[in-house]
N, C-alpha and C. Protein backbone atom coordinates (compact mmCIF):
# COMPACT_ATOMS: atom_id res chain seq x y z
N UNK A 1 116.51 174.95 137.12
CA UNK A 1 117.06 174.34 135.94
C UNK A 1 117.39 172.88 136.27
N UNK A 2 118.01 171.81 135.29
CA UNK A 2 117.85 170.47 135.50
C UNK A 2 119.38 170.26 134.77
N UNK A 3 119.92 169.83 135.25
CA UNK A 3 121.69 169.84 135.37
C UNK A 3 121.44 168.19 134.79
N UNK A 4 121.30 168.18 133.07
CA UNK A 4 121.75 166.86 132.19
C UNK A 4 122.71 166.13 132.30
N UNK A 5 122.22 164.91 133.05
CA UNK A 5 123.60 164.36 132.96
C UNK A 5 123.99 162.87 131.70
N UNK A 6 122.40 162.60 131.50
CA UNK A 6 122.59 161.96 130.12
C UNK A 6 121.34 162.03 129.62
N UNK A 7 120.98 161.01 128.66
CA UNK A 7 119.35 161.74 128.14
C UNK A 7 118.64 160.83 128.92
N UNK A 8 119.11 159.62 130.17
CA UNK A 8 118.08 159.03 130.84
C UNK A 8 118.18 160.02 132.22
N UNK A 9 119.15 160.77 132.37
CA UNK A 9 118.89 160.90 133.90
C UNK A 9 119.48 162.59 134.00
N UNK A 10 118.43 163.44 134.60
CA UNK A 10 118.91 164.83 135.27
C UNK A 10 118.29 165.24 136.07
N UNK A 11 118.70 166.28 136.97
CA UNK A 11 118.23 166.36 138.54
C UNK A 11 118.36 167.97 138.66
N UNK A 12 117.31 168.51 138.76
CA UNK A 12 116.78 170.13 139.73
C UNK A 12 118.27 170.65 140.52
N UNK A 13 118.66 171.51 139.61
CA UNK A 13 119.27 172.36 140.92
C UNK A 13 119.28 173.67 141.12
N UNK A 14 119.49 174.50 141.89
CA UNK A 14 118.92 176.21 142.09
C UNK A 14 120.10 176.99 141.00
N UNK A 15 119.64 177.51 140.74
CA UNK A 15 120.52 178.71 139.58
C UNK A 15 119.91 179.74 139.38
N UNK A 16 120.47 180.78 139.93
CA UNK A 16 120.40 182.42 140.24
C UNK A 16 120.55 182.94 138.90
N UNK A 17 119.52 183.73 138.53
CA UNK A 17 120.09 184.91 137.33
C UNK A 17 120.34 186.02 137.31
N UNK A 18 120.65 186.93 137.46
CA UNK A 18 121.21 187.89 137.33
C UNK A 18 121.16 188.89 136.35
N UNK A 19 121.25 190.29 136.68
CA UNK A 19 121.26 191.35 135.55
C UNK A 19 121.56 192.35 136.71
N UNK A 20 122.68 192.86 135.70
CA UNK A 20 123.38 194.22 136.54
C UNK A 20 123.12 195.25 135.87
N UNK A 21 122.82 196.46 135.93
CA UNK A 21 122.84 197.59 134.95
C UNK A 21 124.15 198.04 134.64
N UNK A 22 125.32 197.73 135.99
CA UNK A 22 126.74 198.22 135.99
C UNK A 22 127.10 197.33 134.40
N UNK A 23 126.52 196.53 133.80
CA UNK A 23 127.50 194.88 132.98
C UNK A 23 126.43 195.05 131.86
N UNK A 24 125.82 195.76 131.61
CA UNK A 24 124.37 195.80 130.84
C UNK A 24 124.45 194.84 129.74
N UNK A 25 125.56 194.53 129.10
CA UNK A 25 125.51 193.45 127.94
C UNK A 25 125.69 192.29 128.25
N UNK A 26 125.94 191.94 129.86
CA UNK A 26 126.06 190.33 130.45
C UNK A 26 124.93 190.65 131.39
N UNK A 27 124.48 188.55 131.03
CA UNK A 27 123.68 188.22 132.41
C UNK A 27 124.92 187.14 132.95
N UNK A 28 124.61 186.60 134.04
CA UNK A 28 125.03 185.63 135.02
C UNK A 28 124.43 184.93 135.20
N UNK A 29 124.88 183.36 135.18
CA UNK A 29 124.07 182.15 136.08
C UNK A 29 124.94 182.24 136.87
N UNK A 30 124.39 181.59 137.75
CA UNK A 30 125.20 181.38 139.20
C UNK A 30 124.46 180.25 139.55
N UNK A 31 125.11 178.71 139.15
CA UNK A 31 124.83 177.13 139.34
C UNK A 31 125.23 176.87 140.76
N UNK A 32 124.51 176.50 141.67
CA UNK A 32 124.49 176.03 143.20
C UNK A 32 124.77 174.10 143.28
N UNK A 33 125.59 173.73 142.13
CA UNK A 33 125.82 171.78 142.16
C UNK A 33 126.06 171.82 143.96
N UNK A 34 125.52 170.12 144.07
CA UNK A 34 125.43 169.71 145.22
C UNK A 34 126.85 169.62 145.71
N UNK A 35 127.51 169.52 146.86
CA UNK A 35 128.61 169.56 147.32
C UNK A 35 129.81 170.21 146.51
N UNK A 36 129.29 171.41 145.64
CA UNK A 36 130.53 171.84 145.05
C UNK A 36 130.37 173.85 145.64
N UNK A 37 130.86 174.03 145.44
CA UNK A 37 130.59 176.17 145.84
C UNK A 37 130.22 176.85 144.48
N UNK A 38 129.45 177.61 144.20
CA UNK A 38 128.22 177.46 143.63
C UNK A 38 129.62 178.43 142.21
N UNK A 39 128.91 178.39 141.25
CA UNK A 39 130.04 178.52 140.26
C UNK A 39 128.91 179.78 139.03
N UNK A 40 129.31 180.96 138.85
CA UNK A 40 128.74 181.63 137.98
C UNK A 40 129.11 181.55 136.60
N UNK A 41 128.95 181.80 135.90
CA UNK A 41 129.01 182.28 134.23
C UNK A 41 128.39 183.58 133.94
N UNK A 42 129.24 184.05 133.41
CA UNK A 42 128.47 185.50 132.58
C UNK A 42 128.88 185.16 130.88
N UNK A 43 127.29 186.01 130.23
CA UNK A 43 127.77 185.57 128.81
C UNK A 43 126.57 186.96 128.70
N UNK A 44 126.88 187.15 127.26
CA UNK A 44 125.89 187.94 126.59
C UNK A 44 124.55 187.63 126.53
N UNK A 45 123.60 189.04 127.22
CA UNK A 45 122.39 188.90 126.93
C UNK A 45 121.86 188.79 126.06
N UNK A 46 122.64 189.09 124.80
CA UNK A 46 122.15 189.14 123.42
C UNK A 46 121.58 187.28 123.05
N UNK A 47 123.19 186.67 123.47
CA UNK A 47 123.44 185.36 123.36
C UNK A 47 122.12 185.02 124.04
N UNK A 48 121.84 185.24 125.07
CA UNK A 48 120.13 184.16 125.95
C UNK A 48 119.17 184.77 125.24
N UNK A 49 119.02 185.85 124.52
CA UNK A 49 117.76 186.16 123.70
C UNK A 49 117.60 185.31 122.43
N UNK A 50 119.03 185.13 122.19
CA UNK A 50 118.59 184.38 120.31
C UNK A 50 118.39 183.37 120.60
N UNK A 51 119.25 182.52 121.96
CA UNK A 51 119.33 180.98 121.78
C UNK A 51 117.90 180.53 122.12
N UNK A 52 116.75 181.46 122.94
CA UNK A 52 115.75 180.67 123.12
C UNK A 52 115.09 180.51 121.88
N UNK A 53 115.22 180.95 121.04
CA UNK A 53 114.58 181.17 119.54
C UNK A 53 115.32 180.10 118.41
N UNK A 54 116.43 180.23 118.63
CA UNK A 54 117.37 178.95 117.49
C UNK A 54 118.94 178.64 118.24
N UNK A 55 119.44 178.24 117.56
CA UNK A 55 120.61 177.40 118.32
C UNK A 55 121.67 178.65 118.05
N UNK A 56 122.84 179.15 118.91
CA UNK A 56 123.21 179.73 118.56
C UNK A 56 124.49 179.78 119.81
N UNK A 57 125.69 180.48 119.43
CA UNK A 57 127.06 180.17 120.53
C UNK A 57 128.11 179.92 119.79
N UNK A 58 128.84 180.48 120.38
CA UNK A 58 130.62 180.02 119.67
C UNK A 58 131.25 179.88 121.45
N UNK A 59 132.28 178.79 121.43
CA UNK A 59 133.44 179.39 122.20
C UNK A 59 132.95 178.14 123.57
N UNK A 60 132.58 179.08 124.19
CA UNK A 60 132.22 178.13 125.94
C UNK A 60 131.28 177.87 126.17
N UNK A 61 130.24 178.73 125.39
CA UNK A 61 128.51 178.63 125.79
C UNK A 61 127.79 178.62 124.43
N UNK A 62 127.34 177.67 124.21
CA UNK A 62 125.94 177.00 123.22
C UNK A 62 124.45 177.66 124.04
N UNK A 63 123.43 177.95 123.47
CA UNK A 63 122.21 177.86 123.93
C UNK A 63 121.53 177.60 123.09
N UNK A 64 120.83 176.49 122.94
CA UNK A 64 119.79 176.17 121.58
C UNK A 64 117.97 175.85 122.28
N UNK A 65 117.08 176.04 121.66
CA UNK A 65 116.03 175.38 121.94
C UNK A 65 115.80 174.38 121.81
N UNK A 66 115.30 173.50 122.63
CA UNK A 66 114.75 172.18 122.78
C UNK A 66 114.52 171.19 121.55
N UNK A 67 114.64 170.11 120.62
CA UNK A 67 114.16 169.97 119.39
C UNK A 67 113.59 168.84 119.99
N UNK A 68 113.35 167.77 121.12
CA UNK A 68 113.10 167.02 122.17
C UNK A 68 111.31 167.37 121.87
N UNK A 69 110.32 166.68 121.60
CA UNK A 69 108.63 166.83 122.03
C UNK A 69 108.87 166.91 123.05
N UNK A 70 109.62 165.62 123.62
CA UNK A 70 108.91 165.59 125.51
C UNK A 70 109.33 166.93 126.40
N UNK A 71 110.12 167.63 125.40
CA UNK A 71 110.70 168.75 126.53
C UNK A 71 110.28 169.70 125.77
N UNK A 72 109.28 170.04 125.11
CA UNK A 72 109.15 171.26 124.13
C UNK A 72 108.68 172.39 125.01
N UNK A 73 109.50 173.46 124.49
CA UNK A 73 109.50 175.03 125.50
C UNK A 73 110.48 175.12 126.26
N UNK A 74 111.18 174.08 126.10
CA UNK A 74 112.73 174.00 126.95
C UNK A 74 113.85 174.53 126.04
N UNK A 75 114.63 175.23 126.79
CA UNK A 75 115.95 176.02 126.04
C UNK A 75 117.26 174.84 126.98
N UNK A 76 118.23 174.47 125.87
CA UNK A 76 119.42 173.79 126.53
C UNK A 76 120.54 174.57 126.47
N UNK A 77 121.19 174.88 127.40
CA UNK A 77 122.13 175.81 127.72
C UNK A 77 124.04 174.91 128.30
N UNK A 78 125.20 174.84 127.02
CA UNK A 78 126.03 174.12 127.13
C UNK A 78 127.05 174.88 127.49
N UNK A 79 127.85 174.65 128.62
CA UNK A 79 128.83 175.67 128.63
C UNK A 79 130.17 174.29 128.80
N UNK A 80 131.41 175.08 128.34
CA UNK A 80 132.49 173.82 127.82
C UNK A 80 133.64 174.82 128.66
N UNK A 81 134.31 174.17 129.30
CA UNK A 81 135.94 174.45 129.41
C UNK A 81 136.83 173.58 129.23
N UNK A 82 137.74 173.77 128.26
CA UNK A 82 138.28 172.98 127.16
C UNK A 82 137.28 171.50 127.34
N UNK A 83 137.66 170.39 127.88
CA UNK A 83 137.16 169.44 126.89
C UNK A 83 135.67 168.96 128.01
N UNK A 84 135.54 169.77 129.01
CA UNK A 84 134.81 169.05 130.04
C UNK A 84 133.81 170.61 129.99
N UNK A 85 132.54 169.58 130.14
CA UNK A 85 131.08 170.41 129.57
C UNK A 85 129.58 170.15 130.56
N UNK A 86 128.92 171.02 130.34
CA UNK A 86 127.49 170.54 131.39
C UNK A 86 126.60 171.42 130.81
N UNK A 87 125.99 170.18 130.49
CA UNK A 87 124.21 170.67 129.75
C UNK A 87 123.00 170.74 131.23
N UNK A 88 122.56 172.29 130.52
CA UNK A 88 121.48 172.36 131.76
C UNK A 88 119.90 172.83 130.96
N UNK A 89 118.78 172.70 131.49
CA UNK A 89 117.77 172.28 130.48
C UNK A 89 116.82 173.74 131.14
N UNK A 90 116.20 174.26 130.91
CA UNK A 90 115.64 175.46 131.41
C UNK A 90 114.48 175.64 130.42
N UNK A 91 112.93 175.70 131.81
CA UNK A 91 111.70 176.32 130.89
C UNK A 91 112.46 177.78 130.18
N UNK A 92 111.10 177.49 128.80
CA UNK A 92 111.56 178.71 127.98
C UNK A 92 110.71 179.82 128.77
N UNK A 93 109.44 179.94 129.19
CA UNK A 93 108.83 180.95 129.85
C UNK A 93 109.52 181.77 130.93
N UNK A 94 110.61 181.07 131.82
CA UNK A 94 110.83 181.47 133.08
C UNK A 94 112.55 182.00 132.84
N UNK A 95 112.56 181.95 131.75
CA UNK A 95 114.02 182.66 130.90
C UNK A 95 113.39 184.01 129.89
N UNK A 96 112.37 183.71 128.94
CA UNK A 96 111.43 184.68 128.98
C UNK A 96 111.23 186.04 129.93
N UNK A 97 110.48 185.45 130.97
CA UNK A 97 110.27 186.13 132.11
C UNK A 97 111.45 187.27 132.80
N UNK A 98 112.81 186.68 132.74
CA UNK A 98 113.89 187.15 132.96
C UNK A 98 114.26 187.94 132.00
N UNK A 99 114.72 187.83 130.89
CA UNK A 99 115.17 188.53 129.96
C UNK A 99 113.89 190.17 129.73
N UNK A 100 112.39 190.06 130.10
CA UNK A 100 111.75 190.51 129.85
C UNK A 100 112.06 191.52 130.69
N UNK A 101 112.27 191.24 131.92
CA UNK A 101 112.57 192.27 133.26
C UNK A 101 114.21 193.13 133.25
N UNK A 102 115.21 192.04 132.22
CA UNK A 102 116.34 192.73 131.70
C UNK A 102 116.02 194.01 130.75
N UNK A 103 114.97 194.17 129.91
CA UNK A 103 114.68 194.87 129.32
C UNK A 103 113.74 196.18 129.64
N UNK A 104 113.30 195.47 130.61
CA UNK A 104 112.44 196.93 131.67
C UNK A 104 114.09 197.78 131.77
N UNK A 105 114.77 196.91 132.41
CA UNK A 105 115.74 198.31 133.42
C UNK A 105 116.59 198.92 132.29
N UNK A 106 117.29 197.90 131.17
CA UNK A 106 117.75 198.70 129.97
C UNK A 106 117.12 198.10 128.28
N UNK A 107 116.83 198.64 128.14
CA UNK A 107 116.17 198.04 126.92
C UNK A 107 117.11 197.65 125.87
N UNK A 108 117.27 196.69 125.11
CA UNK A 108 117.80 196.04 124.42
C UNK A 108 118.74 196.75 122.92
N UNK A 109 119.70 197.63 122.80
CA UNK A 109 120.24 198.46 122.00
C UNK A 109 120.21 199.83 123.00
N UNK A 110 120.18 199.78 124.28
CA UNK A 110 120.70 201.01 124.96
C UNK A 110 121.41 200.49 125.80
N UNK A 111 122.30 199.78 125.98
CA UNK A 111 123.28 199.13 126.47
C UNK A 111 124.23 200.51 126.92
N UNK A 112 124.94 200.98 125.49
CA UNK A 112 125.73 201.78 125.68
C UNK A 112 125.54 202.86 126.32
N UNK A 113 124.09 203.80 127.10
CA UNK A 113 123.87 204.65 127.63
C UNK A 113 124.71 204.46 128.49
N UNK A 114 124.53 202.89 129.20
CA UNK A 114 124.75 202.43 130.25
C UNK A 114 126.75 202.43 130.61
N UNK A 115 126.73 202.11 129.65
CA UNK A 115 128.41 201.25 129.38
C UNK A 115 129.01 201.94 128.51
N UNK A 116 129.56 203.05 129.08
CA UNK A 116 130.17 204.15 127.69
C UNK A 116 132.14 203.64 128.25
N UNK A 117 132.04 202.57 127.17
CA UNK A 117 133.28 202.13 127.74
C UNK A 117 134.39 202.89 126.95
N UNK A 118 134.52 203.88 125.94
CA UNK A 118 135.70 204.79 125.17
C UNK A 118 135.94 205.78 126.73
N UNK A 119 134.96 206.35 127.27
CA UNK A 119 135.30 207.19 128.42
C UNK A 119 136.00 206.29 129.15
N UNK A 120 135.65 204.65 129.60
CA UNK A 120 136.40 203.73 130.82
C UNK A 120 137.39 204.12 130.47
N UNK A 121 137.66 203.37 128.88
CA UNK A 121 139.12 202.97 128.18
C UNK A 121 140.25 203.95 128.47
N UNK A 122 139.48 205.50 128.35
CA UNK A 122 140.19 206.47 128.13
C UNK A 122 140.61 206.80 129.62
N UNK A 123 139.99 206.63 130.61
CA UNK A 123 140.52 206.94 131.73
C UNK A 123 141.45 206.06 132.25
N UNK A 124 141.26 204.81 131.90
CA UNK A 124 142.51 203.77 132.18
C UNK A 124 143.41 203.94 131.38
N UNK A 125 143.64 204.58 130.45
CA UNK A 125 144.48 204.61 129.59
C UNK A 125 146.00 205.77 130.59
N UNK A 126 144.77 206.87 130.71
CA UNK A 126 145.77 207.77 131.26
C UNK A 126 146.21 207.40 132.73
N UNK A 127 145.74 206.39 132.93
CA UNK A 127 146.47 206.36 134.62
C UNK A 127 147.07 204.94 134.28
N UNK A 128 147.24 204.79 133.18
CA UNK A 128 148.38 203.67 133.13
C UNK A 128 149.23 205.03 132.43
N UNK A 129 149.19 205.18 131.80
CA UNK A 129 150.02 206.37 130.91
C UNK A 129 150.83 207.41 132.08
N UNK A 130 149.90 207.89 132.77
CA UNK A 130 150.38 208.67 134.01
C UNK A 130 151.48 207.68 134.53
N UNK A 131 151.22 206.39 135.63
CA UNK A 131 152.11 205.75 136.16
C UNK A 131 153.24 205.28 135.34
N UNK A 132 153.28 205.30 134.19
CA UNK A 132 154.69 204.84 133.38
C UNK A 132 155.75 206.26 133.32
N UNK A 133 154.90 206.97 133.47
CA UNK A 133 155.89 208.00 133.47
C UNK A 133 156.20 208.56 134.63
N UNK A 134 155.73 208.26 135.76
CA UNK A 134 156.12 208.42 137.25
C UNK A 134 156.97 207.47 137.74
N UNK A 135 157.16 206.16 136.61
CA UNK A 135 157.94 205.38 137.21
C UNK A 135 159.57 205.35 136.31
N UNK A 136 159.08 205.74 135.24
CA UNK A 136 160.31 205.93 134.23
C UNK A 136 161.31 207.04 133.96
């Protein structure tokens, strides 16, 4: 990916993607910036499927496609914490490619096979429930 730093100047840096089956509705970047310790994001896979297609994001993370000729097939990916932000520019094929192999291991609306989180909920529930009453 190419870490924007204005529209004259951005520079290659390594960024890991990720897909867990444990997280099935998040992927991860994991940005390697030069002299900094490499910094992940997780956001919805849903979110990297639409944005390569149209602009789309609320909150910390934007992903829109390219509207740029010189960069056409490029997806721009904005992530913000409060007022300080970093645009990173990514072929659309090789995000493609990724998301495609997310969908081999769970396919896209079987998430929940994966992530039956009322059973999590419910088991954390009772061992918080349990310990309040072991302590009260």
């Amino acid at each position: 990916m190419s870490f924007v730093v204005s529209e004259e100047l951005s520079f290659r840096i390594p960024v890991e993607l990720r897909y867990e089956t444990c997280d099935p509705y998040a992927v991860r970047l994991t940005f390697h910036l030069p002299g900094d310790a490499p910094v992940t994001w997780a956001f919805g896979r849903e979110l990297l499927i639409d944005g390569v297609g149209r602009p789309c994001g609320d909150g910390d993370v934007h992903i829109t496609p390219s509207d740029s000729s010189e960069s056409f097939g490029d997806v721009l990916i904005r992530l913000q914490v409060g007022v300080d932000q970093a645009l990173f520019r990514c072929g659309t094929a090789p995000l493609l490619a990724f998301l495609d192999r997310t969908d081999r291991l769970v396919p896209l609306g079987q998430e929940r096979s994966l992530a039956d989180f009322d059973t999590h909920l419910d088991e954390a529930l009772d061992r918080i429930l349990a310990e309040e009453q072991s302590t009260g």
